[in-house]
C-alpha atoms as a PDB file:
ATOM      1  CA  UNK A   1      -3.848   0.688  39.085  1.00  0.00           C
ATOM      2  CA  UNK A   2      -6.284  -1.967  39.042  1.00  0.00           C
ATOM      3  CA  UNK A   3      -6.442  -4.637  36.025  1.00  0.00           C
ATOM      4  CA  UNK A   4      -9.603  -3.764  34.077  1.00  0.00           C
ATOM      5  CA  UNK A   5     -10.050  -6.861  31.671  1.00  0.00           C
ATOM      6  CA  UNK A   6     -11.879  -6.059  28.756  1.00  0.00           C
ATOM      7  CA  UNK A   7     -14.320  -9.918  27.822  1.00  0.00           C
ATOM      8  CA  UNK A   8     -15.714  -8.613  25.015  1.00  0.00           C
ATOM      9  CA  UNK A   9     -18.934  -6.919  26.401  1.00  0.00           C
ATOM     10  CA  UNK A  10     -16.914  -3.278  26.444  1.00  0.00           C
ATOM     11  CA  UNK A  11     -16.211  -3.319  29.720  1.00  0.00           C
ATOM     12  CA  UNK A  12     -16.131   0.170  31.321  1.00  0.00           C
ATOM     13  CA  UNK A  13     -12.654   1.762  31.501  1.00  0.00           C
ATOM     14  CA  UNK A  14     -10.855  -1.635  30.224  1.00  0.00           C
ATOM     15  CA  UNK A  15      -6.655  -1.502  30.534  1.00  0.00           C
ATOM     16  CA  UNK A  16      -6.454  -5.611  29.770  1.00  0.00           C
ATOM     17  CA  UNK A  17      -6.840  -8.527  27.572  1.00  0.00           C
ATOM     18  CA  UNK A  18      -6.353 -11.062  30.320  1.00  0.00           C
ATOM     19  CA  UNK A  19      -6.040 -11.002  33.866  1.00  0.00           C
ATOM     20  CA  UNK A  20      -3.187 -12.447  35.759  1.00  0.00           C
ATOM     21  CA  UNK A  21      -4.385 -16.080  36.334  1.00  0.00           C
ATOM     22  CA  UNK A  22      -5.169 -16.723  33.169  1.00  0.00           C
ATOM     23  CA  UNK A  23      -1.623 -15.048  31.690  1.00  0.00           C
ATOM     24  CA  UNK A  24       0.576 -17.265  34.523  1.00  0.00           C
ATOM     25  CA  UNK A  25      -1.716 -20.765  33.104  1.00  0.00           C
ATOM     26  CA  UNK A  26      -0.496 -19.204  29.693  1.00  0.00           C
ATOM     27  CA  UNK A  27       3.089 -19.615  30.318  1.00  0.00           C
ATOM     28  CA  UNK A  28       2.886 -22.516  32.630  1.00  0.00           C
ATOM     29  CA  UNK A  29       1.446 -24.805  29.859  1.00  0.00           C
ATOM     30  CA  UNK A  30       4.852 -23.185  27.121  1.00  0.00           C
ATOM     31  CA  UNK A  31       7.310 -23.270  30.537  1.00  0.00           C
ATOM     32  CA  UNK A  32       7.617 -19.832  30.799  1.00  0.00           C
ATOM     33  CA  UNK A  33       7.235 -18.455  34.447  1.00  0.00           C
ATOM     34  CA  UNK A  34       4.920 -15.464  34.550  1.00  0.00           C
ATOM     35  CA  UNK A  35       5.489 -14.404  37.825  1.00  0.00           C
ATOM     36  CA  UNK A  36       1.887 -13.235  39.344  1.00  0.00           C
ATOM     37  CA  UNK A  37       3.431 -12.537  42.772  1.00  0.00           C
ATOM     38  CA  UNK A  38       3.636  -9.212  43.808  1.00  0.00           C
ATOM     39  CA  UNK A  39       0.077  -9.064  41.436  1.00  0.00           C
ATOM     40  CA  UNK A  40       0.780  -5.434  41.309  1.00  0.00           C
ATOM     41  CA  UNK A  41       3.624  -5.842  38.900  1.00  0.00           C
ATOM     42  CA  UNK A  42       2.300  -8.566  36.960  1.00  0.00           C
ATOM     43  CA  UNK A  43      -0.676  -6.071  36.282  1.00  0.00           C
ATOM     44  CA  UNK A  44       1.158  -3.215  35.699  1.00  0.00           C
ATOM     45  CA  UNK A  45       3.167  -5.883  32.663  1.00  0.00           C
ATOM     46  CA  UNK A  46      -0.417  -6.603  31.350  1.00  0.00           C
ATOM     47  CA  UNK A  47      -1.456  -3.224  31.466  1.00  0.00           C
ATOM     48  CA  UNK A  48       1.581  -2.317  29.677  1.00  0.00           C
ATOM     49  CA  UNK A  49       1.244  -4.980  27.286  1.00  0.00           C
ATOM     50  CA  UNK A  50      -2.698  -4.334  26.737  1.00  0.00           C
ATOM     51  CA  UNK A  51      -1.300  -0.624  25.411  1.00  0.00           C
ATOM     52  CA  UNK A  52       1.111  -1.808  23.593  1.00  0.00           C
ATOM     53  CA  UNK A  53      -0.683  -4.292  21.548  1.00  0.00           C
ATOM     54  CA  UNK A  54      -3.269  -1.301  20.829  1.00  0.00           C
ATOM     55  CA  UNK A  55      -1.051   1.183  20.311  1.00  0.00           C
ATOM     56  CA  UNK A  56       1.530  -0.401  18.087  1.00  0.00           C
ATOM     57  CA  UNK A  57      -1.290  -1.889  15.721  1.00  0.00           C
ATOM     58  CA  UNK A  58      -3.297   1.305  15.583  1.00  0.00           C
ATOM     59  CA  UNK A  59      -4.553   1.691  12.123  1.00  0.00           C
ATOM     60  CA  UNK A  60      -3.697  -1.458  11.295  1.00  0.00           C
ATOM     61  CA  UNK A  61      -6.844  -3.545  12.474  1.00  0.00           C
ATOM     62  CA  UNK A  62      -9.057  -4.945  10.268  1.00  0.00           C
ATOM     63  CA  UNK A  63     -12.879  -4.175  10.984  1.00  0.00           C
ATOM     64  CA  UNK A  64     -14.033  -1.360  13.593  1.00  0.00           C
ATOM     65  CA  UNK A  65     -14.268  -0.773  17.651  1.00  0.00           C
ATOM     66  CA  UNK A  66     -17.988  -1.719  18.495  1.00  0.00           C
ATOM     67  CA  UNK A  67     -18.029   1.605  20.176  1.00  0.00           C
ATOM     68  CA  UNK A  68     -16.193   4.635  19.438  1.00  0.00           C
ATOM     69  CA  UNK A  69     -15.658   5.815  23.000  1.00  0.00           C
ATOM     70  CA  UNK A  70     -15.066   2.153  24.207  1.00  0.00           C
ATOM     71  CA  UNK A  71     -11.263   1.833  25.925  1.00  0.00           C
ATOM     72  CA  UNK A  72      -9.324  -0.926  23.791  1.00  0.00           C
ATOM     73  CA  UNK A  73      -8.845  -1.621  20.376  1.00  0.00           C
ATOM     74  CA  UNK A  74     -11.300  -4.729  21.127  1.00  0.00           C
ATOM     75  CA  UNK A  75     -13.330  -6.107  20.201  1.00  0.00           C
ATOM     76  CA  UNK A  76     -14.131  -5.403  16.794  1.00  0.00           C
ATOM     77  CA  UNK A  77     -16.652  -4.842  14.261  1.00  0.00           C
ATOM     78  CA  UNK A  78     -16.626  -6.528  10.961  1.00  0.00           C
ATOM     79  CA  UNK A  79     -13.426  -8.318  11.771  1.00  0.00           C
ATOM     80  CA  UNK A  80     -12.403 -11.349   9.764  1.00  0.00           C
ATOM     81  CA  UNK A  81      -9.636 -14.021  10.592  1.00  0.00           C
ATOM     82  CA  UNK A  82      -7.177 -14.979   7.599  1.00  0.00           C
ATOM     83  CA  UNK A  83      -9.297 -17.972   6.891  1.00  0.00           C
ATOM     84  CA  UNK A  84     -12.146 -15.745   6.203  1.00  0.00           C
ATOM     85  CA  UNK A  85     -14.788 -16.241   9.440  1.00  0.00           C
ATOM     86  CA  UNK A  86     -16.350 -13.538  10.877  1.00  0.00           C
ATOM     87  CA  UNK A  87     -15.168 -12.595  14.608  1.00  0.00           C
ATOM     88  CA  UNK A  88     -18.188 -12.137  16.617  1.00  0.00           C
ATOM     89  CA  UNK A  89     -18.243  -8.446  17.487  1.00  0.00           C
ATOM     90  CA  UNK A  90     -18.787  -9.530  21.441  1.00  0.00           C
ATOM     91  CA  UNK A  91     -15.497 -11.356  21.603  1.00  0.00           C
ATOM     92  CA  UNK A  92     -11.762 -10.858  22.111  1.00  0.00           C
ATOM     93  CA  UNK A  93     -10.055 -13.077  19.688  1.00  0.00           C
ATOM     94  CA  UNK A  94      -7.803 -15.869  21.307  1.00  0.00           C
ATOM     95  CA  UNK A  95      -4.695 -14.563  19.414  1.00  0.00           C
ATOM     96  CA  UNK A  96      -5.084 -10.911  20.925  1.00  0.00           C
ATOM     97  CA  UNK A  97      -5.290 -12.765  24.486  1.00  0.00           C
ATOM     98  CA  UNK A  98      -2.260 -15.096  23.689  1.00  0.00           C
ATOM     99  CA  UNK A  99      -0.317 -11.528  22.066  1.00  0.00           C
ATOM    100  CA  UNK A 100      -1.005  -9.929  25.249  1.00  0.00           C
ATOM    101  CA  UNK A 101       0.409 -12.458  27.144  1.00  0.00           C
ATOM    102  CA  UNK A 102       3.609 -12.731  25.011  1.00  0.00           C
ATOM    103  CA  UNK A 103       4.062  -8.957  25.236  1.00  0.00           C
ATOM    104  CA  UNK A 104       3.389  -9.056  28.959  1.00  0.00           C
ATOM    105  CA  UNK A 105       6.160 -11.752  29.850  1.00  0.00           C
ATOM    106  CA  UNK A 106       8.616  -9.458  28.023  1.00  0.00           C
ATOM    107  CA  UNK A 107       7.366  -6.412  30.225  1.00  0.00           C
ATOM    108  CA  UNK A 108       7.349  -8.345  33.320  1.00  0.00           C
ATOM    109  CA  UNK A 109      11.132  -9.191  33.067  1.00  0.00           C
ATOM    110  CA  UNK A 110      12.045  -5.619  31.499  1.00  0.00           C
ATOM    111  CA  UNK A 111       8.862  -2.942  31.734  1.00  0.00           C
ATOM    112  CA  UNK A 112       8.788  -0.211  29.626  1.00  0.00           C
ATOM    113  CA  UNK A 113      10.908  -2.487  26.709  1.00  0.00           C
ATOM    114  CA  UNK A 114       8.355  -2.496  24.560  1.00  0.00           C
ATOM    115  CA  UNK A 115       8.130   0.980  23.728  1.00  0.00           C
ATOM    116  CA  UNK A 116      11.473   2.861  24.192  1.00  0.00           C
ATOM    117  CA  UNK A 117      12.104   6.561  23.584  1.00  0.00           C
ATOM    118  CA  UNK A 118      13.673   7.029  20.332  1.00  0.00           C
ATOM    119  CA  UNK A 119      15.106  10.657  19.402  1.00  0.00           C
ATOM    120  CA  UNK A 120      16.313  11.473  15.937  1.00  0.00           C
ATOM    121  CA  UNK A 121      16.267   7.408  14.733  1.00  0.00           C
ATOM    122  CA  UNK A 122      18.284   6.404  18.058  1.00  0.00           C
ATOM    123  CA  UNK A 123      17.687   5.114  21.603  1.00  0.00           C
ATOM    124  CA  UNK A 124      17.290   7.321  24.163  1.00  0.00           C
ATOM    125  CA  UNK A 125      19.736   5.941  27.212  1.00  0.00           C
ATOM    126  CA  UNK A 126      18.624   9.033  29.656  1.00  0.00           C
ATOM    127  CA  UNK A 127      17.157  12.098  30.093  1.00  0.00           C
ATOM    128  CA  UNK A 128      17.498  15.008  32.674  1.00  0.00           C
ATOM    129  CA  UNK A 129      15.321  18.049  33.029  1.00  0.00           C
ATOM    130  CA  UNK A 130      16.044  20.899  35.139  1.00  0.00           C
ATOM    131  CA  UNK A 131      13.852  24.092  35.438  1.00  0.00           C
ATOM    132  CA  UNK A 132      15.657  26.921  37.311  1.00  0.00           C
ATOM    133  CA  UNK A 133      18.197  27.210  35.298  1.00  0.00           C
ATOM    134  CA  UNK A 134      17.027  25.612  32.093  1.00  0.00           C
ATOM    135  CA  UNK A 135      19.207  23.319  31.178  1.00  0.00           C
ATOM    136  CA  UNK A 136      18.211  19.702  29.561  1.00  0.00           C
ATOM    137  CA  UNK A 137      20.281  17.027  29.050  1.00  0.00           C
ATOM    138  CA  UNK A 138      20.241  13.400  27.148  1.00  0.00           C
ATOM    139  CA  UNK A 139      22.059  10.338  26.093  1.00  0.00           C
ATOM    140  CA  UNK A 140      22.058   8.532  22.951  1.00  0.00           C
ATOM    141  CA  UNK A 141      22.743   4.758  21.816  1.00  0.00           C
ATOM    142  CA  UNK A 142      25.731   5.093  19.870  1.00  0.00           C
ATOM    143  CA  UNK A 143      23.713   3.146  16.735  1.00  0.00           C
ATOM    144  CA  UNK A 144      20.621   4.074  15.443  1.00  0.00           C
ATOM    145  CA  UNK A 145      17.771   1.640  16.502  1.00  0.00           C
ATOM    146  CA  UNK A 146      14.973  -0.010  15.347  1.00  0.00           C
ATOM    147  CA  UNK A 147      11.771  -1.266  17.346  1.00  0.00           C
ATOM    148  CA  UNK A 148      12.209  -5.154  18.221  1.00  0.00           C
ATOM    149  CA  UNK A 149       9.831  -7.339  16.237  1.00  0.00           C
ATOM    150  CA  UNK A 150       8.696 -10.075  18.366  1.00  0.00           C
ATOM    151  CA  UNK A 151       7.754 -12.535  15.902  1.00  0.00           C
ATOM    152  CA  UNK A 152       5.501 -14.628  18.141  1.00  0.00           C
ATOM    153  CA  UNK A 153       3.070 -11.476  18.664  1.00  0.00           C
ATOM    154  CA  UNK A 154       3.405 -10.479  14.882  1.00  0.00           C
ATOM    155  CA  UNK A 155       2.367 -14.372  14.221  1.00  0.00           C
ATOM    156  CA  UNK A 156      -0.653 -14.144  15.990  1.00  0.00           C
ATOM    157  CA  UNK A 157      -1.509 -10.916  14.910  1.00  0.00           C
ATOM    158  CA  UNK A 158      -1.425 -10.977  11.836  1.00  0.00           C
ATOM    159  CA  UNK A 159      -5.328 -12.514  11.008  1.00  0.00           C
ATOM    160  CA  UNK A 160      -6.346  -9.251  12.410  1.00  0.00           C
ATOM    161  CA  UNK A 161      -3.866  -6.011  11.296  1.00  0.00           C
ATOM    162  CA  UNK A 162      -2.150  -5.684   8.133  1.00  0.00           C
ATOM    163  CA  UNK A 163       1.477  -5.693   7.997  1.00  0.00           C
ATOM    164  CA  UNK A 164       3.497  -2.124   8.922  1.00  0.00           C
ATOM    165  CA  UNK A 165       5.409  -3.436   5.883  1.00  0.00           C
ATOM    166  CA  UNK A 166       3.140  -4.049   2.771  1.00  0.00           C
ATOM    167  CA  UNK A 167       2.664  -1.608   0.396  1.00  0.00           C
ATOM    168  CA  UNK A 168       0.111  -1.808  -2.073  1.00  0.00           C
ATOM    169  CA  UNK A 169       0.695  -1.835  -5.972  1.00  0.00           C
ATOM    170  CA  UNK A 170      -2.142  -0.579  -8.519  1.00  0.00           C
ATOM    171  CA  UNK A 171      -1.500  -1.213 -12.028  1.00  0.00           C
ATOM    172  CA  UNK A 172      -3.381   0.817 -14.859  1.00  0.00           C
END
């Protein structure tokens, strides 16, 4: 699949925050090595990531999309950073780019980390299917499990979604 990078403009079919250059000059300037060779991979990590920053904040995000139909999460309409400036609506905030890249590191050295199957509050190992016979088979962690937090993407997220933690109080 090829890396789709969405700049703010609602780029047509966008899977990315950042393309592969710019996520490898990322890590190079923290000493991380974001391996852009094969770029397939690398890609498929950022693509990964992309959907996983979207996904996992869902409902979360402060403002709007611009567009309904447009293909990320961002950018955003009536979005505000924690010190209260408005995010112009044509933009991709700097801390969704770094996120991405954060999130795209961790799928480059393990894809598909970021969002494990979970069945019935633990990790799913494996899974077989058959269909002649019907038979279906899977294996369990022997602990329940929890999601990872990466606090690094939760720290730069959190100007723009609310916490899956907060609850809010009213008093009468």
């Amino acid at each position: 699949m090829t890396l789709i990078v969405e700049d703010g403009s609602i780029v047509a079919n966008a899977n990315a925050y950042v393309d592969v250059a710019d996520c490898a000059s990322y890590h190079a300037s923290r000493g991380n090595v974001f391996a852009s060779s094969p770029d397939e991979l690398a890609e498929q990590a950022i693509i990964r990531a992309t959907s996983y920053i979207d996904l996992y904040y869902k409902g979360r995000w402060g403002g709007r999309k611009v567009e309904r139909t447009q293909s990320l999460q961002f950018p955003r309409f009536g979005l505000t950073d924690e010190d209260g400036f408005e995010v112009p609506y044509d933009e991709v905030p700097k801390e969704i780019v770094s996120a991405t890249c954060e999130a795209a590191l961790i799928e480059l050295t393990t894809p598909n980390s970021l969002t494990p199957t979970y069945s019935g509050g633990r990790l799913v190992l494996s899974s077989s299917v058959s269909a002649g016979g019907v038979s279906s088979s899977k294996t369990y962690s022997e602990s329940s499990e929890r999601r990872q937090t990466i606090t690094i993407i939760e720290d730069y997220l959190k100007s723009y979604a609310e916490s899956g933690y907060n609850t809010t109080v009213y008093r009468a």
